[in-house]
PDB file of N, CA and C in Angstrom:
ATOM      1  N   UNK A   1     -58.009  75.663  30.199  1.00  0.00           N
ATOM      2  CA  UNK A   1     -59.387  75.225  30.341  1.00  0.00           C
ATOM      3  C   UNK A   1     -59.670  74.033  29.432  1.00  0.00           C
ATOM      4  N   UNK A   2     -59.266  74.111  28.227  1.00  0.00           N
ATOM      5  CA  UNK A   2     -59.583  72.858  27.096  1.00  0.00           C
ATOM      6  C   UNK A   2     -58.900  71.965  28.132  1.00  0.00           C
ATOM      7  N   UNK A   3     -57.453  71.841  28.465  1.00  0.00           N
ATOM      8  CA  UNK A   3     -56.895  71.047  28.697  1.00  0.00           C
ATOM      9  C   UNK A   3     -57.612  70.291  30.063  1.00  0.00           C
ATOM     10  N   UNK A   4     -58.074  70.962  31.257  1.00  0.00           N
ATOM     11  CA  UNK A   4     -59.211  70.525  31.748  1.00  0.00           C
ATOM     12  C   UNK A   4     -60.391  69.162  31.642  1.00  0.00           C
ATOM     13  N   UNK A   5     -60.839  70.051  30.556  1.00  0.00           N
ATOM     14  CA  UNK A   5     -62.400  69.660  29.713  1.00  0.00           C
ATOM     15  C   UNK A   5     -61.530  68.178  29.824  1.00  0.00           C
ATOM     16  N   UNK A   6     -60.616  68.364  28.752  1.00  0.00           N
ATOM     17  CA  UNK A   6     -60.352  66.969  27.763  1.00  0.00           C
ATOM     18  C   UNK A   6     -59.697  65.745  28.773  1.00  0.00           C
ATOM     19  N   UNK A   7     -59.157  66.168  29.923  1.00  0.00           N
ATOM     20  CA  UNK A   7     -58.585  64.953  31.055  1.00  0.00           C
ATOM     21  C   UNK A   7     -59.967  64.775  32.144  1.00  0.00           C
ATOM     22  N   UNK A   8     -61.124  65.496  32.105  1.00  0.00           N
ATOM     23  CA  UNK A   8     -62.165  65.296  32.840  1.00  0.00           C
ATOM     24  C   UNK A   8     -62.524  64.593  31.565  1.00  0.00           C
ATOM     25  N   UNK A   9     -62.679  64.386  30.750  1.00  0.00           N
ATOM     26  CA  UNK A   9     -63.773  63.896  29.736  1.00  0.00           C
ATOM     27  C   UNK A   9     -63.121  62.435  29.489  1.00  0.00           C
ATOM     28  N   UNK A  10     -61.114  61.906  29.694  1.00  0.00           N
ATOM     29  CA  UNK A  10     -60.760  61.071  29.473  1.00  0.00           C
ATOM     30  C   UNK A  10     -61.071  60.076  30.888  1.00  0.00           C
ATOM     31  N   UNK A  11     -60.797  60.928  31.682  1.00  0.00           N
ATOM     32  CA  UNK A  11     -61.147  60.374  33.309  1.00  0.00           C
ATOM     33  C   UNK A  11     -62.785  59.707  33.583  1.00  0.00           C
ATOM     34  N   UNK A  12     -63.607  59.791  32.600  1.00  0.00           N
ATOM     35  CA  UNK A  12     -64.860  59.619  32.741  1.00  0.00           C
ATOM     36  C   UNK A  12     -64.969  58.831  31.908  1.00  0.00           C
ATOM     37  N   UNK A  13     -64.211  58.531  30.896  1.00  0.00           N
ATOM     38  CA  UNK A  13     -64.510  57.693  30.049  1.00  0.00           C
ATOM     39  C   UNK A  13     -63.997  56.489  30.610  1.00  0.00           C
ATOM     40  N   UNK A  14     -62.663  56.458  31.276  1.00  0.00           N
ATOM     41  CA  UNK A  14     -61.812  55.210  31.491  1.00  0.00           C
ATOM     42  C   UNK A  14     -62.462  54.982  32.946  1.00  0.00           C
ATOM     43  N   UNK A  15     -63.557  55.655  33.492  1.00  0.00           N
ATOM     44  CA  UNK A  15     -63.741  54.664  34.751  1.00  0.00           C
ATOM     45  C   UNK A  15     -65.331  54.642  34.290  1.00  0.00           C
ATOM     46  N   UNK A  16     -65.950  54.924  33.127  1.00  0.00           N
ATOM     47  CA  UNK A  16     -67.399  53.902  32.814  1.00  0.00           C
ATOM     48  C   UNK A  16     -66.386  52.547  32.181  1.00  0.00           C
ATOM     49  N   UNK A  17     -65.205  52.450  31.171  1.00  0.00           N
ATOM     50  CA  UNK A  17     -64.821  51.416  30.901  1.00  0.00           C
ATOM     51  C   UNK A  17     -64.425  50.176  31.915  1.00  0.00           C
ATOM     52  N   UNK A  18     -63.589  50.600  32.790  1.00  0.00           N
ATOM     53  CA  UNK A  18     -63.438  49.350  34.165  1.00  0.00           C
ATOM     54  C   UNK A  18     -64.437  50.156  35.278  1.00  0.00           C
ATOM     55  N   UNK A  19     -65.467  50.099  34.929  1.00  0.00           N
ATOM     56  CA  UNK A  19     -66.754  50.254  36.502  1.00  0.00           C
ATOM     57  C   UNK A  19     -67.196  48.749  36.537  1.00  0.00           C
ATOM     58  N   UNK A  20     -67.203  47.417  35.694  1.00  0.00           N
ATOM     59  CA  UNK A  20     -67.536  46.642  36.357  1.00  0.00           C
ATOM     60  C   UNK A  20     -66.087  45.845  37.582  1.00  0.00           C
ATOM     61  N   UNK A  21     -64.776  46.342  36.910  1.00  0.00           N
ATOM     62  CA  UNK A  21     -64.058  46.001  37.831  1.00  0.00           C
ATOM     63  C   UNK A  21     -63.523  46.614  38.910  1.00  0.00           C
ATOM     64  N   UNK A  22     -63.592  47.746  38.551  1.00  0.00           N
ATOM     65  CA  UNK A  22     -63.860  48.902  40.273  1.00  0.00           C
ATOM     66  C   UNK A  22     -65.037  48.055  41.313  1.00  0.00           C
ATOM     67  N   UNK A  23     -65.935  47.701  40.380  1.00  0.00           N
ATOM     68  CA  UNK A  23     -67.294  47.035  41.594  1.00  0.00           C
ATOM     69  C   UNK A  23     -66.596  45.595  42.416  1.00  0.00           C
ATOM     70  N   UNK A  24     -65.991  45.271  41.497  1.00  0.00           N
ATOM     71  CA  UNK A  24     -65.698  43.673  41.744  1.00  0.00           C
ATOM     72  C   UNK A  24     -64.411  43.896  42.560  1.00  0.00           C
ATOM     73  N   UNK A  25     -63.791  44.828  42.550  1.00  0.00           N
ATOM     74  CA  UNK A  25     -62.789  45.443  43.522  1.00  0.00           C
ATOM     75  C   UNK A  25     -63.088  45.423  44.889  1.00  0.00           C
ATOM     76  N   UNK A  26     -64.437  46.431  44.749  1.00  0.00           N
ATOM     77  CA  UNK A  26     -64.683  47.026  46.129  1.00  0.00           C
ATOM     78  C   UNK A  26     -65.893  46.470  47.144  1.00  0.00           C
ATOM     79  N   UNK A  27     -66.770  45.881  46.098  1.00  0.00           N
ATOM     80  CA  UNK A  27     -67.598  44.993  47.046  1.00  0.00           C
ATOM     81  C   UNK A  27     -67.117  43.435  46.611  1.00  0.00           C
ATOM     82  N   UNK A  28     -67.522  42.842  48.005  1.00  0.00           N
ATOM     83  CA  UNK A  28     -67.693  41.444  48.308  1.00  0.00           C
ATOM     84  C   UNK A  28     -68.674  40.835  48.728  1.00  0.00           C
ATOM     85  N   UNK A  29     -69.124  39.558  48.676  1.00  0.00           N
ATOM     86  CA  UNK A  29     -70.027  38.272  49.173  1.00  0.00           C
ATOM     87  C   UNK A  29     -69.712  37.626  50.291  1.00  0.00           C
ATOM     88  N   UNK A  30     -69.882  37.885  51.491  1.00  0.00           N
ATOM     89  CA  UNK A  30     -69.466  36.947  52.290  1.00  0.00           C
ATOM     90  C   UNK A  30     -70.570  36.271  52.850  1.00  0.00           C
ATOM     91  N   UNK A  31     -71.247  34.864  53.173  1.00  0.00           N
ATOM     92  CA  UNK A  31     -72.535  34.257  53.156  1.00  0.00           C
ATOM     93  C   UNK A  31     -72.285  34.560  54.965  1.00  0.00           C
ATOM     94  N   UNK A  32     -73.296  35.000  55.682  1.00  0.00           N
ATOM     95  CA  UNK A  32     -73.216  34.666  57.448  1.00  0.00           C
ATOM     96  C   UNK A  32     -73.634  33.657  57.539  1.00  0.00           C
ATOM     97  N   UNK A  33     -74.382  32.609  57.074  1.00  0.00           N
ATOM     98  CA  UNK A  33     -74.856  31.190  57.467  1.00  0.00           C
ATOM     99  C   UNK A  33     -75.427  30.448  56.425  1.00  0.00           C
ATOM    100  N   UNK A  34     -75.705  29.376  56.565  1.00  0.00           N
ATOM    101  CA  UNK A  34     -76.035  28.380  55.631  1.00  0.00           C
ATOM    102  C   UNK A  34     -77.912  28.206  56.260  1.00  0.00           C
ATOM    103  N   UNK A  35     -78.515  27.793  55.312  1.00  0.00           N
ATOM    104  CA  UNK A  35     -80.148  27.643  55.507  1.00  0.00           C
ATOM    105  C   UNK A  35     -79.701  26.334  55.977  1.00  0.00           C
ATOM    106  N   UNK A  36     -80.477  25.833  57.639  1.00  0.00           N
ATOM    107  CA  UNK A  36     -80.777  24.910  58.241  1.00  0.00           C
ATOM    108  C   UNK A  36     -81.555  23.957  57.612  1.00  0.00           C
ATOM    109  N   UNK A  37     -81.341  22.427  57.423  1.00  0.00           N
ATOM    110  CA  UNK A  37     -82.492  21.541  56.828  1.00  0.00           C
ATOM    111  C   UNK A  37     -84.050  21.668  58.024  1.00  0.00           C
ATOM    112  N   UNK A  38     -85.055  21.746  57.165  1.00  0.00           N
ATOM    113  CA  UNK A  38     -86.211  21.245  57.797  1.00  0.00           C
ATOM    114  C   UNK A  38     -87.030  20.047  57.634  1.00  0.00           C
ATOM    115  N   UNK A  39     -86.945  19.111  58.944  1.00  0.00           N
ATOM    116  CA  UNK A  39     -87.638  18.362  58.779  1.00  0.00           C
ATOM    117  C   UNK A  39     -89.167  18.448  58.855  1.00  0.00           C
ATOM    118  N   UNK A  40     -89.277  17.071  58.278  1.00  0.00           N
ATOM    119  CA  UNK A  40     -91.148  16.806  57.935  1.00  0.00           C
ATOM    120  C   UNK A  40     -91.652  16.572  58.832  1.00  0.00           C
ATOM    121  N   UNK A  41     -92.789  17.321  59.689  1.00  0.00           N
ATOM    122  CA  UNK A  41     -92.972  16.949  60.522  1.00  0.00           C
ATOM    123  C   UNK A  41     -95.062  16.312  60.377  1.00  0.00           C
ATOM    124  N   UNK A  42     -95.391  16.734  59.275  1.00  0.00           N
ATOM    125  CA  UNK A  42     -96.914  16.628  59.130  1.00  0.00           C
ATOM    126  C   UNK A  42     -96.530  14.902  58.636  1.00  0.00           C
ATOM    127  N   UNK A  43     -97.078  13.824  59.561  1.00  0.00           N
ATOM    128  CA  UNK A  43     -96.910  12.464  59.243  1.00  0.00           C
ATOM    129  C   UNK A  43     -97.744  12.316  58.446  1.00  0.00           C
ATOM    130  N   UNK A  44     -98.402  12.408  57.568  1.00  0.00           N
ATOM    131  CA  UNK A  44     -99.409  12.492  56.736  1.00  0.00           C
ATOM    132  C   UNK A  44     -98.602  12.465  55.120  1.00  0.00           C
ATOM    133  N   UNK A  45     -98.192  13.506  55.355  1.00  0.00           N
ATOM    134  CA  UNK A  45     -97.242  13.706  53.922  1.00  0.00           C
ATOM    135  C   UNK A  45     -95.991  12.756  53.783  1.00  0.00           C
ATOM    136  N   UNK A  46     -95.411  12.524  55.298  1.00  0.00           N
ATOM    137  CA  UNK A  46     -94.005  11.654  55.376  1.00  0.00           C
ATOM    138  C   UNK A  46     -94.754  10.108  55.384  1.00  0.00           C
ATOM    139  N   UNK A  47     -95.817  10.055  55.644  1.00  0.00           N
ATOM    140  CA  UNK A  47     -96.470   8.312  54.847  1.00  0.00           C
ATOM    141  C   UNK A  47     -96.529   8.199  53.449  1.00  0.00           C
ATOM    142  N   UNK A  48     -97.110   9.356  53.149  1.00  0.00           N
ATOM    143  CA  UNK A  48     -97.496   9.309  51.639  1.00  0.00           C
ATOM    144  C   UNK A  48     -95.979   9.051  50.843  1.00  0.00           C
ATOM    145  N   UNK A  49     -94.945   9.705  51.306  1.00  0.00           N
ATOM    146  CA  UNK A  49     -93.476   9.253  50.735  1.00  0.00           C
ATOM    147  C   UNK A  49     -92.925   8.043  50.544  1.00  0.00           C
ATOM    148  N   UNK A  50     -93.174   7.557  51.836  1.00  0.00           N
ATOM    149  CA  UNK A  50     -93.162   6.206  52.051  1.00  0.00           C
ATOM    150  C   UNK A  50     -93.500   5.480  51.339  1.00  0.00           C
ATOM    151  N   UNK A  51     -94.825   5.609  51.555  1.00  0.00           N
ATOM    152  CA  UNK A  51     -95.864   4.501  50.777  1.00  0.00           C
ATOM    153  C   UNK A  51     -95.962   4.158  49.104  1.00  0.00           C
ATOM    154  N   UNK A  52     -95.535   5.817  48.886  1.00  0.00           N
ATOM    155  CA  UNK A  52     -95.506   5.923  47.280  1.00  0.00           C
ATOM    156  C   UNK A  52     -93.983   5.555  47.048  1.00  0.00           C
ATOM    157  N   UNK A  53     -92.867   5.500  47.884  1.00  0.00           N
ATOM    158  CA  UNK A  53     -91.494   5.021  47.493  1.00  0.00           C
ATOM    159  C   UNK A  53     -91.360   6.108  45.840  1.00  0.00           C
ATOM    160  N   UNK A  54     -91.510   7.254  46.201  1.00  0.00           N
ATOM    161  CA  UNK A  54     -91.849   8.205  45.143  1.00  0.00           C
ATOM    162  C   UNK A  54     -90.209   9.174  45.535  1.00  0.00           C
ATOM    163  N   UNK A  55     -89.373  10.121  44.640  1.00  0.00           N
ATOM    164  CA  UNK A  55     -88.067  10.547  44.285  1.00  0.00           C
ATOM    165  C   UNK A  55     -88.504  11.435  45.835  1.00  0.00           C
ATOM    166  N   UNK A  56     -87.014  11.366  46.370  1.00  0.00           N
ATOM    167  CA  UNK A  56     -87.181  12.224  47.495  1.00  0.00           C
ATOM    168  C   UNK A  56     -86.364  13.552  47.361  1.00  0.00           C
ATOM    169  N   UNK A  57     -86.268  13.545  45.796  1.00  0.00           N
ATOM    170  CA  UNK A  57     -85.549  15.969  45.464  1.00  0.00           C
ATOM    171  C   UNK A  57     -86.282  16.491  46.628  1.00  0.00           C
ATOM    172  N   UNK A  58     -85.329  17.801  46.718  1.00  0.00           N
ATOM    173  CA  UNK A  58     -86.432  18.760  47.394  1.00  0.00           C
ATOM    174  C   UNK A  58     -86.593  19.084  46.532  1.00  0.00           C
ATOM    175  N   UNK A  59     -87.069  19.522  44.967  1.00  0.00           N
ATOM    176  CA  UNK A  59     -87.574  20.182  44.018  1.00  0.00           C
ATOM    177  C   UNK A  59     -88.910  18.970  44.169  1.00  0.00           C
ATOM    178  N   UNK A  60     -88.957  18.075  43.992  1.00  0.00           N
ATOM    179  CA  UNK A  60     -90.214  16.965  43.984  1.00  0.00           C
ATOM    180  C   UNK A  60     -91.291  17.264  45.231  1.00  0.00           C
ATOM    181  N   UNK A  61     -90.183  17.455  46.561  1.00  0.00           N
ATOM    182  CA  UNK A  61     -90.959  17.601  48.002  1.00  0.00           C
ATOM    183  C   UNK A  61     -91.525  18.569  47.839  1.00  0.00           C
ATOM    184  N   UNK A  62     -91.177  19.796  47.587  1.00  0.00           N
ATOM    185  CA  UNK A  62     -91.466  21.266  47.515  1.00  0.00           C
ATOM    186  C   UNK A  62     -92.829  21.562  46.627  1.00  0.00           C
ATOM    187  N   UNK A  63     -93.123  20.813  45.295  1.00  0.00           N
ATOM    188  CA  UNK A  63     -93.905  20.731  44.494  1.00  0.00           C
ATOM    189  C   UNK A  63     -95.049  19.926  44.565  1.00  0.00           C
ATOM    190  N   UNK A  64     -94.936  19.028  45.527  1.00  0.00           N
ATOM    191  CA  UNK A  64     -96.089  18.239  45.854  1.00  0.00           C
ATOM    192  C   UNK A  64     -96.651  18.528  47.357  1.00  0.00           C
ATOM    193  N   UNK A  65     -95.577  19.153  48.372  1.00  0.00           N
ATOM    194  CA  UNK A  65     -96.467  20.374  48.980  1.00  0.00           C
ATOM    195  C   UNK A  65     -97.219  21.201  48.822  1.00  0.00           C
ATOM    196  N   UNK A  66     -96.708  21.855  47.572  1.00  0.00           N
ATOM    197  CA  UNK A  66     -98.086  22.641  47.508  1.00  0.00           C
ATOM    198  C   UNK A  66     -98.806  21.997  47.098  1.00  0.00           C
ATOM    199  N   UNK A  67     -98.661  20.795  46.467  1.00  0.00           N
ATOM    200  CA  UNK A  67    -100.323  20.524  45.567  1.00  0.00           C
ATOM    201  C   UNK A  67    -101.358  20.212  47.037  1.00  0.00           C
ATOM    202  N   UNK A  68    -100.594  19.557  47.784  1.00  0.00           N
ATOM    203  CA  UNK A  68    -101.605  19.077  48.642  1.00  0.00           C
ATOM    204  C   UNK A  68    -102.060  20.217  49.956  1.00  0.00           C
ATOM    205  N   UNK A  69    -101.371  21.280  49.794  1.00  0.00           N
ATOM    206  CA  UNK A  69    -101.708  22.086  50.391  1.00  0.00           C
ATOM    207  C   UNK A  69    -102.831  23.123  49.684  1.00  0.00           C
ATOM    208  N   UNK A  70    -103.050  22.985  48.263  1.00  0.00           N
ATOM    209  CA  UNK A  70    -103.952  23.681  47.583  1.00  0.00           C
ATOM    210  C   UNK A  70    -105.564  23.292  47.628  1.00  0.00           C
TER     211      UNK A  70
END
């Protein structure tokens, strides 16, 4: 029975020690698709780009959408 206890108690210890590589074992990432670009279609906002010859990031586009959507 000790002898038991003590290989259940070693067996539990050595798979909390590699549980992040048991995970990394057994699951994977595989992406099904890539996000499609969207174009601008409100001409209003695609003048204002223009006109302002202002950085064309999408972090810049994204952020001045909302303003003008607020």
């Amino acid at each position: 029975m000790k002898k038991l206890l003590r290989n259940g108690f070693l067996l539990i210890i050595v798979l909390v020690l590699i549980r992040g590589w048991l995970f990394r074992l057994t699951v994977a990432y595989h992406p099904i698709s890539e996000r499609a670009t969207i174009a601008i279609e409100d001409e209003g906002f695609a003048q204002s780009i223009e006109n302002q010859g202002i950085d064309t990031t999408l972090e810049y586009l994204v952020k001045r959408s909302l303003k003008l959507t607020t």
